[in-house]
Protein backbone atom coordinates (compact mmCIF):
# COMPACT_ATOMS: atom_id res chain seq x y z
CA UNK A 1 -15.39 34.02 36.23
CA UNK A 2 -18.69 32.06 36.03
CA UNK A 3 -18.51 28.43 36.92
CA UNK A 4 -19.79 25.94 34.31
CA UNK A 5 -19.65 22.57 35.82
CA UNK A 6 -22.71 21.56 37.54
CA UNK A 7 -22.12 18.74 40.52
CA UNK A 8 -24.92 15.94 39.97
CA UNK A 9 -27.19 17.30 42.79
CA UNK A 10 -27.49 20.24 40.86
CA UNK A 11 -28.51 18.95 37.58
CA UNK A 12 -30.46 16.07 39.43
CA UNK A 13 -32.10 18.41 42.31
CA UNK A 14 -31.86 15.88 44.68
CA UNK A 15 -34.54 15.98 47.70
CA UNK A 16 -32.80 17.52 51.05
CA UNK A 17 -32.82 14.03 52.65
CA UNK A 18 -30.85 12.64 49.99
CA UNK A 19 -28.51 15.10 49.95
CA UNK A 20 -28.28 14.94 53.58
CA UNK A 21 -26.67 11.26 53.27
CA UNK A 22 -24.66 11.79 49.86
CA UNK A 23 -20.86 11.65 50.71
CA UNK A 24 -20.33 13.54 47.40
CA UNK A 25 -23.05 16.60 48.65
CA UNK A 26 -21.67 16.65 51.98
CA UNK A 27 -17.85 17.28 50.72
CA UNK A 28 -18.93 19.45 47.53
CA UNK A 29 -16.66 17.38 45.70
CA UNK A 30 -17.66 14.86 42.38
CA UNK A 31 -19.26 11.77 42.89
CA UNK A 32 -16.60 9.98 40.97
CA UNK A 33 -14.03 11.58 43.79
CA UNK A 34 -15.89 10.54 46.95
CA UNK A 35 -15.93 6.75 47.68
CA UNK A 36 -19.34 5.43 49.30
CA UNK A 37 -21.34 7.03 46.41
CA UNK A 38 -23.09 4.32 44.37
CA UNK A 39 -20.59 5.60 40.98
CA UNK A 40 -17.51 4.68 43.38
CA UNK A 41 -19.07 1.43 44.48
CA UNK A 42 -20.83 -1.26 42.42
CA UNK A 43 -22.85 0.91 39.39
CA UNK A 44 -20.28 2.33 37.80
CA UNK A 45 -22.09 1.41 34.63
CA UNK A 46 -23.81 5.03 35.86
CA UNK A 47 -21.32 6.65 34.70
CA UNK A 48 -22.38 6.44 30.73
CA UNK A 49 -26.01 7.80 30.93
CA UNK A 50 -24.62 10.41 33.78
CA UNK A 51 -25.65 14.22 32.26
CA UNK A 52 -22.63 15.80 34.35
CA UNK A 53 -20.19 13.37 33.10
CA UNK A 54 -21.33 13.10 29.81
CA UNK A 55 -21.38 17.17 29.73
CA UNK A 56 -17.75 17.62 30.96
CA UNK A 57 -16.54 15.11 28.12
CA UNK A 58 -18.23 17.06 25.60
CA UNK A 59 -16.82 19.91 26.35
CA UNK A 60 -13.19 18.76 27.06
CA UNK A 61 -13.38 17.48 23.99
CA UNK A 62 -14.38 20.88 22.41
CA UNK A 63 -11.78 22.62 24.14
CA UNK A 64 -9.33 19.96 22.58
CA UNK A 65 -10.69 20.25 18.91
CA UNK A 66 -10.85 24.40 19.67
CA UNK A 67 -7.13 24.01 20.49
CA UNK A 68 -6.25 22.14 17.36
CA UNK A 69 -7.81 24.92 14.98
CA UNK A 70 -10.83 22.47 14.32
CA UNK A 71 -8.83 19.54 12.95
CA UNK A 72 -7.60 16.19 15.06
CA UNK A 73 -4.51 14.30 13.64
CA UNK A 74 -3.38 10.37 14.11
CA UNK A 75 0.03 11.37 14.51
């Protein structure tokens, strides 16, 4: 199976030296996992104009509307 998420050095194509000191490069894991990434410290205001994040919500909520048949109810 291909994978479809992207981790943010991937979409961002961070320099080597940044990815060097990037807690969330270094244990392949999410920056919104890892604490001592700048979305796990003080900006999480990132998180809204973040391309991965915003990318994994749109599709999560495709997947969601998929499962419904195309329809979302209130009840």
């Amino acid at each position: 199976m291909e994978r479809v998420d992207l981790f943010c050095w991937e979409v961002s194509h961070c320099a080597g030296q940044h990815r060097a000191r990037c807690p969330a490069y270094r244990s392949k894991r999410n920056c919104w996992e890892v604490m001592g990434t700048p979305i796990n410290s003080n900006n999480q205001g990132q998180c809204e104009h973040c391309p991965v994040i915003l990318s994994r919500i749109a599709r999560a909520i495709a997947e969601a509307i998929g499962q419904t048949g195309g329809t979302v109810s209130n009840r």
